[in-house]
PDB file of N, CA and C in Angstrom:
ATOM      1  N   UNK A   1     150.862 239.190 100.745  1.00  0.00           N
ATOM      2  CA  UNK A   1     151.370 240.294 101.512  1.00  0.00           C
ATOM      3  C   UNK A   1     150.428 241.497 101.405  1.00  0.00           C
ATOM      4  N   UNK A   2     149.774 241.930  99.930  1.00  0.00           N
ATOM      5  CA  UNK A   2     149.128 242.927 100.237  1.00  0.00           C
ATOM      6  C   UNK A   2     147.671 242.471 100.412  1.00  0.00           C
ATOM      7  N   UNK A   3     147.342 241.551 100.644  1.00  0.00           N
ATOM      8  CA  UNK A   3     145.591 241.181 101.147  1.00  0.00           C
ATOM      9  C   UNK A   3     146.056 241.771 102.559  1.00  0.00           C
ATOM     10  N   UNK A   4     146.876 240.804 103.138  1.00  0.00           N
ATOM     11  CA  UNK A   4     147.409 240.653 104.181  1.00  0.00           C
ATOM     12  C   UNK A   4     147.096 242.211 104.771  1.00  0.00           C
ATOM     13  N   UNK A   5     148.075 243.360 104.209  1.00  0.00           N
ATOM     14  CA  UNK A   5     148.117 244.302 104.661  1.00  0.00           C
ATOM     15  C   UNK A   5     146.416 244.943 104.959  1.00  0.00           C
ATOM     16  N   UNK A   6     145.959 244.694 103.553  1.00  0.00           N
ATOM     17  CA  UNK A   6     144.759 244.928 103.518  1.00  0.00           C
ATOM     18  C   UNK A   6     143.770 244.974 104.311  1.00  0.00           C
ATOM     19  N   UNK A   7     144.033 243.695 105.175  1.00  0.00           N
ATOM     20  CA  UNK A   7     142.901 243.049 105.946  1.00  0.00           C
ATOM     21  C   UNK A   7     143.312 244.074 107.313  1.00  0.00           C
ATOM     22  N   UNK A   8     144.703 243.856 107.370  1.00  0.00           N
ATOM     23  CA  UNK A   8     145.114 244.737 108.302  1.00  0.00           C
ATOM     24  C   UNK A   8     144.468 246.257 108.849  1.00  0.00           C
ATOM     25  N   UNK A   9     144.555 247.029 107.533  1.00  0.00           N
ATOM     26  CA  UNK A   9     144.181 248.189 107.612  1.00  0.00           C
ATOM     27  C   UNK A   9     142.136 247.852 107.603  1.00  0.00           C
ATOM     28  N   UNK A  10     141.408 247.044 107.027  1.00  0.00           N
ATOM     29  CA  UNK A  10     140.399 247.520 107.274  1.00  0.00           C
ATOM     30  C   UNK A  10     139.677 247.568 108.912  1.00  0.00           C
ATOM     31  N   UNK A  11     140.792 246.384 109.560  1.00  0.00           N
ATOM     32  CA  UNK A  11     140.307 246.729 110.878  1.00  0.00           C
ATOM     33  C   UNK A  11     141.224 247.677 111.844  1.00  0.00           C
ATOM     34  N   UNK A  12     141.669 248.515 111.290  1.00  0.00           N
ATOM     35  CA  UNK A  12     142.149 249.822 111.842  1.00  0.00           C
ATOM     36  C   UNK A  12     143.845 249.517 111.799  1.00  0.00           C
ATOM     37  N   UNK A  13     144.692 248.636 111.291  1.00  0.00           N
ATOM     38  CA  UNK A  13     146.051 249.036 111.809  1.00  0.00           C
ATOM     39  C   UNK A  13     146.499 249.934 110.916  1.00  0.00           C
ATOM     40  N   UNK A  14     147.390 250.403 111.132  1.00  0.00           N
ATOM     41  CA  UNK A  14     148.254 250.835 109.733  1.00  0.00           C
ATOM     42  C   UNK A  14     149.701 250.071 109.290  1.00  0.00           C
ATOM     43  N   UNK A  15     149.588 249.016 108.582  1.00  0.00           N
ATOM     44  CA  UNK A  15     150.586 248.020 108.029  1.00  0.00           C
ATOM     45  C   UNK A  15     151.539 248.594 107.172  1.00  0.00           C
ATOM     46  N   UNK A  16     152.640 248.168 107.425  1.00  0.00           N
ATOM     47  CA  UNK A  16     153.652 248.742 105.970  1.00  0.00           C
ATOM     48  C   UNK A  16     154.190 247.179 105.371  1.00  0.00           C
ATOM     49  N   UNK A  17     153.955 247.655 104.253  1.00  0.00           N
ATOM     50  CA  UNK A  17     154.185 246.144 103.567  1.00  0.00           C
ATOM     51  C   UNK A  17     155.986 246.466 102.951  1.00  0.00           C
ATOM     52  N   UNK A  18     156.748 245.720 102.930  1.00  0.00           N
ATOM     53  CA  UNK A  18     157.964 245.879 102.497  1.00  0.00           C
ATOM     54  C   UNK A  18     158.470 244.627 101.495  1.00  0.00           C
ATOM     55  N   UNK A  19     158.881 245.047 100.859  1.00  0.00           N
ATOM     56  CA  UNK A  19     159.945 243.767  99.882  1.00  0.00           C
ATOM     57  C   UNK A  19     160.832 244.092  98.839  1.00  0.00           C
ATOM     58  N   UNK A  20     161.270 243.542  97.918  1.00  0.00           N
ATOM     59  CA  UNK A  20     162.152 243.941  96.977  1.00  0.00           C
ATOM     60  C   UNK A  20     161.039 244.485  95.962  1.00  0.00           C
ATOM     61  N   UNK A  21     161.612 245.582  95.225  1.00  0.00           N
ATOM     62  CA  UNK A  21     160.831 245.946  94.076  1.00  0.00           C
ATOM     63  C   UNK A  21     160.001 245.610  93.688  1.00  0.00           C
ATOM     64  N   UNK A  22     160.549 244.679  92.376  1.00  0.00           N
ATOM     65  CA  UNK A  22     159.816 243.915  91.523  1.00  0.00           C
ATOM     66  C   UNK A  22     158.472 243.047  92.110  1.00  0.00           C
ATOM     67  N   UNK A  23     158.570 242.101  93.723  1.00  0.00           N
ATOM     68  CA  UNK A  23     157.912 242.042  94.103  1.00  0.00           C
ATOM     69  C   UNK A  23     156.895 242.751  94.808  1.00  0.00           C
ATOM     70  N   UNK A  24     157.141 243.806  94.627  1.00  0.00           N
ATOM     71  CA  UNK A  24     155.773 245.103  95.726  1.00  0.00           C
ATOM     72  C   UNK A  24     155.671 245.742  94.740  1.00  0.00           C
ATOM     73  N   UNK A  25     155.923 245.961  93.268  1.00  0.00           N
ATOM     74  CA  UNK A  25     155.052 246.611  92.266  1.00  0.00           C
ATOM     75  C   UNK A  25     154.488 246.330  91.438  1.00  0.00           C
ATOM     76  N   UNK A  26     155.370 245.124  90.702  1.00  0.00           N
ATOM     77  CA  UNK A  26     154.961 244.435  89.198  1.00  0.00           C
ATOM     78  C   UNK A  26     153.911 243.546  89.728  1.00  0.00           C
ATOM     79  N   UNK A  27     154.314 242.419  90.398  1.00  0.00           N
ATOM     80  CA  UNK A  27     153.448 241.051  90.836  1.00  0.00           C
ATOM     81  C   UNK A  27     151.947 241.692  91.246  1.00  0.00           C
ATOM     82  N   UNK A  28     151.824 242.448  92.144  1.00  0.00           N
ATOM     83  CA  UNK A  28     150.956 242.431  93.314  1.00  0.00           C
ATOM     84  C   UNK A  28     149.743 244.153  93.010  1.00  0.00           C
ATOM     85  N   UNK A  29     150.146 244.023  91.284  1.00  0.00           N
ATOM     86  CA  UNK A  29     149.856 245.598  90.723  1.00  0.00           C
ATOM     87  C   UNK A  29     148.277 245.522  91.172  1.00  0.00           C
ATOM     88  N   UNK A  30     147.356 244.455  90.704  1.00  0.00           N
ATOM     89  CA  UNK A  30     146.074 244.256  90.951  1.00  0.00           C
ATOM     90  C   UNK A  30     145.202 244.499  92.057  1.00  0.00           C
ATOM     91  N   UNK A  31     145.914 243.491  93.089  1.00  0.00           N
ATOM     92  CA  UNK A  31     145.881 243.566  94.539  1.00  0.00           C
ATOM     93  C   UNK A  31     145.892 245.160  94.965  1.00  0.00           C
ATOM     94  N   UNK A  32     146.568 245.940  94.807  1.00  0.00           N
ATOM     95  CA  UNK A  32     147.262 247.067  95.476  1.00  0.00           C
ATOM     96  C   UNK A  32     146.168 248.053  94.923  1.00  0.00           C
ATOM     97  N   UNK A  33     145.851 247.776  93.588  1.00  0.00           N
ATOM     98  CA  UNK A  33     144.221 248.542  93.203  1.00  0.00           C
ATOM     99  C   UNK A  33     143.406 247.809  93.499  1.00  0.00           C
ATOM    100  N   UNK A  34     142.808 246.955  93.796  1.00  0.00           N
ATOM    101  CA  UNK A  34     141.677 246.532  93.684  1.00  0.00           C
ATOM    102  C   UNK A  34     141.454 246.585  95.688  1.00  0.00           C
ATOM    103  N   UNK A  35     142.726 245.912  96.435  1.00  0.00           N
ATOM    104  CA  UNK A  35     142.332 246.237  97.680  1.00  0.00           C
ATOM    105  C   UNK A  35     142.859 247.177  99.117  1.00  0.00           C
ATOM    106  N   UNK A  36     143.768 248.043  98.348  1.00  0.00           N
ATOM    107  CA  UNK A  36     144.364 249.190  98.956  1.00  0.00           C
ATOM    108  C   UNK A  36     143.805 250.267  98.268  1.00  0.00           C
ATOM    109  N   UNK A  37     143.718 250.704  96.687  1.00  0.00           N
ATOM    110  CA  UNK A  37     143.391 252.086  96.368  1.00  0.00           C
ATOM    111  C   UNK A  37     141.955 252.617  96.333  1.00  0.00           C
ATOM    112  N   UNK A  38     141.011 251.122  95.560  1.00  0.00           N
ATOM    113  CA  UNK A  38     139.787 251.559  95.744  1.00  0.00           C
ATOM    114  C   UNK A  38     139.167 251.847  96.681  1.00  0.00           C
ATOM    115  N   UNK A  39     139.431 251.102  98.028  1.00  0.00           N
ATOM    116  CA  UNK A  39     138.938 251.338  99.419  1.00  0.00           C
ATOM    117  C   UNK A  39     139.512 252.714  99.970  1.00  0.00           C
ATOM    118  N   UNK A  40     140.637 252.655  99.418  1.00  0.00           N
ATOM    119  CA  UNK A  40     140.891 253.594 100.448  1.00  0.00           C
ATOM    120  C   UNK A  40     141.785 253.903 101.535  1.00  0.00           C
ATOM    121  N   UNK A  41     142.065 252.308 101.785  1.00  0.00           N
ATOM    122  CA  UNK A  41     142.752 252.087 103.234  1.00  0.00           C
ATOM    123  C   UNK A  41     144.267 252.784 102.996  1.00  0.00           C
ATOM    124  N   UNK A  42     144.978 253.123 104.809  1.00  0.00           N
ATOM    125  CA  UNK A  42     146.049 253.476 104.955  1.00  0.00           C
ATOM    126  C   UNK A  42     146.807 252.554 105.088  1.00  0.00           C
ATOM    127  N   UNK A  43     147.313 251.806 103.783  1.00  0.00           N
ATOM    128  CA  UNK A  43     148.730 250.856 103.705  1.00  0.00           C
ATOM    129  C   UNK A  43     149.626 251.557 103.087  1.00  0.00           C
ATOM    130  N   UNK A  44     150.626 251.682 104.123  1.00  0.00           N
ATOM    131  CA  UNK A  44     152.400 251.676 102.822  1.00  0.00           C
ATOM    132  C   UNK A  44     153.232 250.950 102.749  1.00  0.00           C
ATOM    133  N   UNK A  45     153.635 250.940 101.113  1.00  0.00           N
ATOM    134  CA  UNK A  45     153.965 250.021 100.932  1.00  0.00           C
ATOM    135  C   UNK A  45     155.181 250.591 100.099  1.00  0.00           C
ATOM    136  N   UNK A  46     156.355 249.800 100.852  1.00  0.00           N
ATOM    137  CA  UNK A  46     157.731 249.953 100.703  1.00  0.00           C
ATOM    138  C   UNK A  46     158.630 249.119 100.275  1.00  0.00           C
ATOM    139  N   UNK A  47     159.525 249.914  99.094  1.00  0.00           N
ATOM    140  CA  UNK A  47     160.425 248.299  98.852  1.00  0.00           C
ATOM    141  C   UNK A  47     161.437 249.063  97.927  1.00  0.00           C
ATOM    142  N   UNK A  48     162.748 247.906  98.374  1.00  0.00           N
ATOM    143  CA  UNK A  48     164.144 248.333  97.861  1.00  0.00           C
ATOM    144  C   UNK A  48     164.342 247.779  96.661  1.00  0.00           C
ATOM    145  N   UNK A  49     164.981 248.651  95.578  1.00  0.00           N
ATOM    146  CA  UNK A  49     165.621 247.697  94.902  1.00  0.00           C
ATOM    147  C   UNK A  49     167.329 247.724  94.931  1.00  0.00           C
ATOM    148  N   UNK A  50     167.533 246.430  94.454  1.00  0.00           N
ATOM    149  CA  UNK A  50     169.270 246.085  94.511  1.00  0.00           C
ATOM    150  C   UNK A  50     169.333 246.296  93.054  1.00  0.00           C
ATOM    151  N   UNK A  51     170.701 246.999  93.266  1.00  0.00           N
ATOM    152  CA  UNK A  51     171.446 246.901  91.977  1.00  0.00           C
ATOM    153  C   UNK A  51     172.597 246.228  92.157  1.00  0.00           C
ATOM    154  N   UNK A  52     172.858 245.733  90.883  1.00  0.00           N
ATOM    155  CA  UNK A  52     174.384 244.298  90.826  1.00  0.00           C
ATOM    156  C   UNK A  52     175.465 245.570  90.322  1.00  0.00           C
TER     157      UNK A  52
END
């Protein structure tokens, strides 16, 4: 999801990536620095969490 977005934004879109929490912060922590922050690109990236 966030290459995905990634790839998105380097050829101009602006992607919003969405999912539950845990999956759009913990999992994908690397990704999100290595190919959203260092570059640069305009991805946001959004996500709910549920509470029980």
């Amino acid at each position: 999801m966030i290459y995905t977005a990634a790839g998105l934004a380097t050829v101009g879109w602006r992607p919003v990536a969405y999912s539950i929490a845990s999956f759009a912060t913990a999992r994908p922590f690397e990704q999100i620095r290595y190919c959203v922050s260092y570059p640069n690109l305009p991805v946001v990236i959004t996500c709910q969490y549920f509470l029980e």
